[in-house]
PDB file of N, CA and C in Angstrom:
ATOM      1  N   UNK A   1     -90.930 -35.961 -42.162  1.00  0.00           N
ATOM      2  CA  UNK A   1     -89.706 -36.325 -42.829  1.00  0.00           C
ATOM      3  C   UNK A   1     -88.556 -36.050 -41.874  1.00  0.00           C
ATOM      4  N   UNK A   2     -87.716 -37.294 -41.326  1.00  0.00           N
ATOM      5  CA  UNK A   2     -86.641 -37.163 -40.350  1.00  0.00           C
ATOM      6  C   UNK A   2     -85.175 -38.117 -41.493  1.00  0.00           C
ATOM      7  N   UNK A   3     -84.331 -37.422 -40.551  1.00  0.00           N
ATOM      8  CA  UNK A   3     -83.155 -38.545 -40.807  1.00  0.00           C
ATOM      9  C   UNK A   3     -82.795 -37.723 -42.289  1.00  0.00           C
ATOM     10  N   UNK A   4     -81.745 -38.963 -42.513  1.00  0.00           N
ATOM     11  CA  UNK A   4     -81.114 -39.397 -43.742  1.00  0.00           C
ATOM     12  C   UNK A   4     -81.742 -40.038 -44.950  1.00  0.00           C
ATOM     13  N   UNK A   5     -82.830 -40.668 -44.674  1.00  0.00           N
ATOM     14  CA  UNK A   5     -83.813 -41.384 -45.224  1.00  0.00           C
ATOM     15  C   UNK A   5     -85.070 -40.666 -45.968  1.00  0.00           C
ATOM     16  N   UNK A   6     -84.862 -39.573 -46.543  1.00  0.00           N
ATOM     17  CA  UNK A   6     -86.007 -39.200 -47.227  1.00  0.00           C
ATOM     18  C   UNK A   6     -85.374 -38.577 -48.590  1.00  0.00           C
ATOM     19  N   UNK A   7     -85.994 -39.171 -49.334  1.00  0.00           N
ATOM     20  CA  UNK A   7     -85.781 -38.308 -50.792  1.00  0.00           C
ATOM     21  C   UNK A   7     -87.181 -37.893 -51.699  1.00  0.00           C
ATOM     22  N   UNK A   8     -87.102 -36.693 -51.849  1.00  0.00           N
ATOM     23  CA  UNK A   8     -87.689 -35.979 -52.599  1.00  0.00           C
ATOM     24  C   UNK A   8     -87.423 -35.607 -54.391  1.00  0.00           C
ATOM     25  N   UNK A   9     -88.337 -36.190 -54.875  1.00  0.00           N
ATOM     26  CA  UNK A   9     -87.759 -36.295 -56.619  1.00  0.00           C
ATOM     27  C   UNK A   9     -89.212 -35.954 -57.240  1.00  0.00           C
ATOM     28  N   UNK A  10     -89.090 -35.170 -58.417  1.00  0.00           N
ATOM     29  CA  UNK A  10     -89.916 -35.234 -59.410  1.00  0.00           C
ATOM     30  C   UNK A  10     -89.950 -36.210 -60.368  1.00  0.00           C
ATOM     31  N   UNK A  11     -91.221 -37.099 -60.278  1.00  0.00           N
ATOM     32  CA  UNK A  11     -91.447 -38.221 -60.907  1.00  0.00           C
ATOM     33  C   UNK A  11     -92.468 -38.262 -61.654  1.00  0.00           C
ATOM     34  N   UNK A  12     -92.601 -39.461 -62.312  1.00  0.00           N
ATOM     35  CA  UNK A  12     -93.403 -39.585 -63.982  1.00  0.00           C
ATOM     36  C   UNK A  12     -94.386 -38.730 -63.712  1.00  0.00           C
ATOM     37  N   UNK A  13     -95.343 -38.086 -65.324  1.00  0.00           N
ATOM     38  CA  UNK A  13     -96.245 -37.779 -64.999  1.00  0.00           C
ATOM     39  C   UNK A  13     -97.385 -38.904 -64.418  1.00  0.00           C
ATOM     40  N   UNK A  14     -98.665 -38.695 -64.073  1.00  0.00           N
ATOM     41  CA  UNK A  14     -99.280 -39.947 -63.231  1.00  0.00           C
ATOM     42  C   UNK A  14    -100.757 -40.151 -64.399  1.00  0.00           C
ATOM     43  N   UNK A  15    -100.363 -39.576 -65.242  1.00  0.00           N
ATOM     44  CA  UNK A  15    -101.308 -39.908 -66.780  1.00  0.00           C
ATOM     45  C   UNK A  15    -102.755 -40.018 -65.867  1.00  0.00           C
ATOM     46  N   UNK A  16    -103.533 -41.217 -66.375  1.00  0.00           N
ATOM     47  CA  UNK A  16    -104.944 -41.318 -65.767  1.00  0.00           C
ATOM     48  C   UNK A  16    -105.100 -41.895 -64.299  1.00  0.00           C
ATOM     49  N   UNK A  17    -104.041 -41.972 -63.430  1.00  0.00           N
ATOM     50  CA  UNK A  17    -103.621 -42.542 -61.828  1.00  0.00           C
ATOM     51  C   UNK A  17    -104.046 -41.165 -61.489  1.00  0.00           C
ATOM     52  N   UNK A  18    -104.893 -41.438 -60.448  1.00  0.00           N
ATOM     53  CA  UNK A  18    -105.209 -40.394 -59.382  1.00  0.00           C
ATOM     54  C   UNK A  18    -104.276 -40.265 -58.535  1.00  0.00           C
ATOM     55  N   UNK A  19    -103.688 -38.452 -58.370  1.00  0.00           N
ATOM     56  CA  UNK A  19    -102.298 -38.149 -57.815  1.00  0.00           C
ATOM     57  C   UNK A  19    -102.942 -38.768 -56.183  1.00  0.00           C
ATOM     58  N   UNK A  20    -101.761 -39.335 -55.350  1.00  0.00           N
ATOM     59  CA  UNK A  20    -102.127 -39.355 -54.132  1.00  0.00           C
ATOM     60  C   UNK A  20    -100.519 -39.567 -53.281  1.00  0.00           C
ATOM     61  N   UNK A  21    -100.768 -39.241 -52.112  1.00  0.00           N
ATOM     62  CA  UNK A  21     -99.522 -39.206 -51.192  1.00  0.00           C
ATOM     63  C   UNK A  21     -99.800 -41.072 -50.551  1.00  0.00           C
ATOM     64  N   UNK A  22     -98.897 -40.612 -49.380  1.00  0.00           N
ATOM     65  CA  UNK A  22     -99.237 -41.710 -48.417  1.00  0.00           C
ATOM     66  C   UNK A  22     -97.928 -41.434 -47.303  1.00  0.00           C
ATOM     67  N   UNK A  23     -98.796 -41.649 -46.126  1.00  0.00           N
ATOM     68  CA  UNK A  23     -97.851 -41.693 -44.870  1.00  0.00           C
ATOM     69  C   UNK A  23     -97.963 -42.840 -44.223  1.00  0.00           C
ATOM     70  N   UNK A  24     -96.651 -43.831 -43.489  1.00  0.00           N
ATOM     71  CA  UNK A  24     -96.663 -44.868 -43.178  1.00  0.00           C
ATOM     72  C   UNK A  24     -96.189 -44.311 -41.465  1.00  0.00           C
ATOM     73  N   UNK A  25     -97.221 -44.931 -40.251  1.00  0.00           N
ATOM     74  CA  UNK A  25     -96.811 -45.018 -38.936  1.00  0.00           C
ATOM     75  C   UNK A  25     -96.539 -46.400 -38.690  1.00  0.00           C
ATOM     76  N   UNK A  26     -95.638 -46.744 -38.384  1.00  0.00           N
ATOM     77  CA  UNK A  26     -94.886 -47.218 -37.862  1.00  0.00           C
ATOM     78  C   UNK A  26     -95.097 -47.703 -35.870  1.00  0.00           C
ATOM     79  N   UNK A  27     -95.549 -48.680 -35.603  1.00  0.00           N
ATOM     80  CA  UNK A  27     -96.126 -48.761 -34.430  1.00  0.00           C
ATOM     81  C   UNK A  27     -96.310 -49.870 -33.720  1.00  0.00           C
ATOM     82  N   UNK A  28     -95.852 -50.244 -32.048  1.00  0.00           N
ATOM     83  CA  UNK A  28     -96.579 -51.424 -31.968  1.00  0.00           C
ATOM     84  C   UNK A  28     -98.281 -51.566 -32.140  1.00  0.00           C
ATOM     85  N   UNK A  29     -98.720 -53.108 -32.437  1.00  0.00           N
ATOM     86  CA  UNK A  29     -99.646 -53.594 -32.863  1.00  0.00           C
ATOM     87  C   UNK A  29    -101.343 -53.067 -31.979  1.00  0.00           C
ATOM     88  N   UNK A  30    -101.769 -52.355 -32.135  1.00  0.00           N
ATOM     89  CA  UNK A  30    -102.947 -51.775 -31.423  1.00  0.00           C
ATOM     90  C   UNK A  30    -102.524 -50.350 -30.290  1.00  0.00           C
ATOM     91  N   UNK A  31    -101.197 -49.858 -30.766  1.00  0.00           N
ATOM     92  CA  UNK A  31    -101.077 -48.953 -29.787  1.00  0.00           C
ATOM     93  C   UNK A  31    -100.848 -47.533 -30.789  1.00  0.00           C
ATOM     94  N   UNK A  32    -101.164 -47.249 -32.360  1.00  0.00           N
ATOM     95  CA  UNK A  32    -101.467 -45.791 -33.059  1.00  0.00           C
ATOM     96  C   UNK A  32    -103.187 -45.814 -32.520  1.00  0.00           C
ATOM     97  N   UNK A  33    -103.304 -44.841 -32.203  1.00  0.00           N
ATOM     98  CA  UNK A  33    -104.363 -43.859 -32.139  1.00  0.00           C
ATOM     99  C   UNK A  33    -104.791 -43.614 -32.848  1.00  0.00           C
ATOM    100  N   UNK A  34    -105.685 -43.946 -34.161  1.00  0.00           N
ATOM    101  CA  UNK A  34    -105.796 -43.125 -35.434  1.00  0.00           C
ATOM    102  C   UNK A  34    -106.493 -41.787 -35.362  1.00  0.00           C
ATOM    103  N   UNK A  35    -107.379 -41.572 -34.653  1.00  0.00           N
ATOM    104  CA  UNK A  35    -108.003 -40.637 -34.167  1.00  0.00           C
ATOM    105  C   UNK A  35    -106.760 -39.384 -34.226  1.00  0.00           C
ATOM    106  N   UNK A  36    -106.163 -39.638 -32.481  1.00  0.00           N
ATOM    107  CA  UNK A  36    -105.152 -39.077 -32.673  1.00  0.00           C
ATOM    108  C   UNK A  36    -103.964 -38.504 -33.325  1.00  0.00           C
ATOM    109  N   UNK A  37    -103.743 -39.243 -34.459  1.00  0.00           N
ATOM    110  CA  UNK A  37    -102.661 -39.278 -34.944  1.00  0.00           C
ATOM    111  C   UNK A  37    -103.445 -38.324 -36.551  1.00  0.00           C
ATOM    112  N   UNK A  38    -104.710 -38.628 -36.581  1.00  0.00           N
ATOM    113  CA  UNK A  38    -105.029 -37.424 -37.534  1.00  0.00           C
ATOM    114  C   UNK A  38    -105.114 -35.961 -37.427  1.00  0.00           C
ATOM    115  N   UNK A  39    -105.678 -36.055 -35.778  1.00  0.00           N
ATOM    116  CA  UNK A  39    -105.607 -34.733 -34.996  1.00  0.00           C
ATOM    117  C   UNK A  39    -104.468 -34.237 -35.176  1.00  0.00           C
ATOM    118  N   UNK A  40    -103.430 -34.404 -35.153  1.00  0.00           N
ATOM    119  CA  UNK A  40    -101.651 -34.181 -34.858  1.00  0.00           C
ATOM    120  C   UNK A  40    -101.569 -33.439 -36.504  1.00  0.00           C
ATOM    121  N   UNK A  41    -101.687 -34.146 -37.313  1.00  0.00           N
ATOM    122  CA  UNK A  41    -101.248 -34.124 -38.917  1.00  0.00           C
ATOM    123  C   UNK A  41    -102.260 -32.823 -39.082  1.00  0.00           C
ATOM    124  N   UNK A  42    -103.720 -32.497 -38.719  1.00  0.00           N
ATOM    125  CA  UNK A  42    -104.335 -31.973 -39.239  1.00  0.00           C
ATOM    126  C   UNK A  42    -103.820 -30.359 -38.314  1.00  0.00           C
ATOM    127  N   UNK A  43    -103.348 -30.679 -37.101  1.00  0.00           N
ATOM    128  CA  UNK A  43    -102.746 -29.289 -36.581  1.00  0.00           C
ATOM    129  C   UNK A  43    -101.605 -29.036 -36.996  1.00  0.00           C
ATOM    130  N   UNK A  44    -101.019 -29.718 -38.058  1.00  0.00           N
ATOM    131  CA  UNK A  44    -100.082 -29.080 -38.977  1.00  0.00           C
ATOM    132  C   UNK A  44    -100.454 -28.050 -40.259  1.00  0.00           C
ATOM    133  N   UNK A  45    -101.648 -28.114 -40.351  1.00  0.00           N
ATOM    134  CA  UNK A  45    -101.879 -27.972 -41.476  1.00  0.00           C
ATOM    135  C   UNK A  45    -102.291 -25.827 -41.346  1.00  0.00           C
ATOM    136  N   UNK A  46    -101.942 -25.107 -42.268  1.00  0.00           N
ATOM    137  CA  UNK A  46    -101.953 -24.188 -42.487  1.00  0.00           C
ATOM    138  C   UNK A  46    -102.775 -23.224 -43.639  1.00  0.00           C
ATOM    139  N   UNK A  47    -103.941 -22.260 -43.086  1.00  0.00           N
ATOM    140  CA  UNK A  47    -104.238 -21.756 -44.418  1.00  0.00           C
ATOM    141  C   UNK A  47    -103.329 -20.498 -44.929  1.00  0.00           C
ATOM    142  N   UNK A  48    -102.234 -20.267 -44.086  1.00  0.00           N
ATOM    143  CA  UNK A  48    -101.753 -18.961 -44.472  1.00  0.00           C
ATOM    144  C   UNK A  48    -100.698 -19.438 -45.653  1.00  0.00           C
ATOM    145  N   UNK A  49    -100.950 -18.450 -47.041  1.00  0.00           N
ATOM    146  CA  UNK A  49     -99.394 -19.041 -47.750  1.00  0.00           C
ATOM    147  C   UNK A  49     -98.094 -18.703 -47.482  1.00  0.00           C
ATOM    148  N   UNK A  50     -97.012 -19.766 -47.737  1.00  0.00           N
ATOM    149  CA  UNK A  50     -95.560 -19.002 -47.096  1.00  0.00           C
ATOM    150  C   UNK A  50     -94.777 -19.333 -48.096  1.00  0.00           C
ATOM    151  N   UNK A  51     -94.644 -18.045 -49.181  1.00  0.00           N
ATOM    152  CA  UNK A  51     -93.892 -18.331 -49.997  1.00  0.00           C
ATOM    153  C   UNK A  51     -92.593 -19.011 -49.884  1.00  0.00           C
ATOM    154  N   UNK A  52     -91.727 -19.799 -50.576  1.00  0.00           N
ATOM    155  CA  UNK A  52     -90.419 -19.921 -49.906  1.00  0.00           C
ATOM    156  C   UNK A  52     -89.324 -19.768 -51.274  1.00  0.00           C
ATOM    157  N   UNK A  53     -90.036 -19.221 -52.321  1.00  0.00           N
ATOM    158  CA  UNK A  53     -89.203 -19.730 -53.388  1.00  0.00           C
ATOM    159  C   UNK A  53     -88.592 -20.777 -54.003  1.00  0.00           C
ATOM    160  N   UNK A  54     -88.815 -21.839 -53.561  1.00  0.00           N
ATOM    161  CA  UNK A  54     -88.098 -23.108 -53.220  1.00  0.00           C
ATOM    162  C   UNK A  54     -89.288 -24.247 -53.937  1.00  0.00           C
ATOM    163  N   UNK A  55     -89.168 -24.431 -55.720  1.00  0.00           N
ATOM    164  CA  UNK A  55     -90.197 -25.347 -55.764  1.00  0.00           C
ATOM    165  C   UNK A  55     -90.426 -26.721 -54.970  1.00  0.00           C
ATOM    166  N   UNK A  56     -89.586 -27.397 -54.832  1.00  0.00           N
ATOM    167  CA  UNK A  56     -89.819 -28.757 -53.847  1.00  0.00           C
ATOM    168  C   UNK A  56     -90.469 -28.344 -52.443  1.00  0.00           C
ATOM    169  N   UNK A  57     -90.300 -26.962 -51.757  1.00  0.00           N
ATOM    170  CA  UNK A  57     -90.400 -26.429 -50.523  1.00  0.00           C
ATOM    171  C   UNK A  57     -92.044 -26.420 -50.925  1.00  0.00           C
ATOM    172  N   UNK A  58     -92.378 -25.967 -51.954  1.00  0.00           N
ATOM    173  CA  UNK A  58     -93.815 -25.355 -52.106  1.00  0.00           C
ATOM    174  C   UNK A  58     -94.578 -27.295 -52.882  1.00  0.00           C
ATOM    175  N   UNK A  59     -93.842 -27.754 -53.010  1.00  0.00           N
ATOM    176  CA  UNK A  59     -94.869 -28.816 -53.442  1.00  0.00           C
ATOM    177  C   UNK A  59     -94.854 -29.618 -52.700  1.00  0.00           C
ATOM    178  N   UNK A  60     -94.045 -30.273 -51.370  1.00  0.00           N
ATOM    179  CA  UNK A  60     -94.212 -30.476 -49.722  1.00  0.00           C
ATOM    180  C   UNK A  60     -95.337 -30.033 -49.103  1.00  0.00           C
ATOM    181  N   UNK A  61     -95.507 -28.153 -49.246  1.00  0.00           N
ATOM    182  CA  UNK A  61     -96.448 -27.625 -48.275  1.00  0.00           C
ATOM    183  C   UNK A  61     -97.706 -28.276 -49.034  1.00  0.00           C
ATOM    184  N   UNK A  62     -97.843 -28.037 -50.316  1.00  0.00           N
ATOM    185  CA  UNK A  62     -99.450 -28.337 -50.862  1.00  0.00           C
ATOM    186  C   UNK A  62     -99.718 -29.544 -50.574  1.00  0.00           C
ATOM    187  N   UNK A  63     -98.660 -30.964 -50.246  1.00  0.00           N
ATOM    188  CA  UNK A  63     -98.868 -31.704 -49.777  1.00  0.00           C
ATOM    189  C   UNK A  63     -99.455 -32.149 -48.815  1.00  0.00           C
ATOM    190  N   UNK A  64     -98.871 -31.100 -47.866  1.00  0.00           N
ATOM    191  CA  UNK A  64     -99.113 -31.247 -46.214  1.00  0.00           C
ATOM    192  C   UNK A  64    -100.542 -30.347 -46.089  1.00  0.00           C
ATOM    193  N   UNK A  65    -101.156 -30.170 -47.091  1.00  0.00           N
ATOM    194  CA  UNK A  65    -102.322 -28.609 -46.891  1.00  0.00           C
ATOM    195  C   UNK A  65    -102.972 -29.777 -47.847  1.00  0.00           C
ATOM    196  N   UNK A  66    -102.796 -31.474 -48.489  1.00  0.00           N
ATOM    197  CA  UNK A  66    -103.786 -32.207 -48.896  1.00  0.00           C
ATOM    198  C   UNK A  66    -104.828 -31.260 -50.198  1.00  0.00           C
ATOM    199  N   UNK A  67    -104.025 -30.766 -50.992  1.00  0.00           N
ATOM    200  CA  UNK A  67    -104.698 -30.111 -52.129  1.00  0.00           C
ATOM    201  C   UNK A  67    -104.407 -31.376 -52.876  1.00  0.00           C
TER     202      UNK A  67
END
C-alpha cells in the first residue's frame, strides 16, 4: 500500500462469500516473475505478534500473515 490511493474501510458482512483479499501487479507483459514476486510477499510475512492497538493496523497484519 503506497501513495494517496489506498483506502481501508470496514465493509458488508461477506454472508456465504468466502472472505478473500487480492493483490494486483501491475507490469510489462511477460516481465512479473511470479515465482519471485511470491518469494518477496512471503518474506514479509511474520510469525511474531505485534500488537499495535490499532484495529485496522491488526486486520492489515492478519491479512498480510494470509489467515
Amino acid at each position: 500500500m503506497t501513495g494517496k490511493r489506498v483506502i481501508l474501510a470496514k465493509g458488508e458482512p461477506w454472508k456465504k462469500t468466502t472472505p478473500s483479499s487480492q493483490i494486483v501487479a501491475v507490469g510489462a507483459k511477460g516481465k512479473i516473475d511470479a515465482g519471485d514476486l511470491d518469494g518477496r510477499f512471503n518474506a514479509c510475512l511474520s510469525d511474531v505478534a505485534t500488537p499495535s492497538g490499532n484495529p485496522m493496523t491488526e486486520a492489515v497484519i492478519e491479512i498480510l500473515r494470509r489467515t
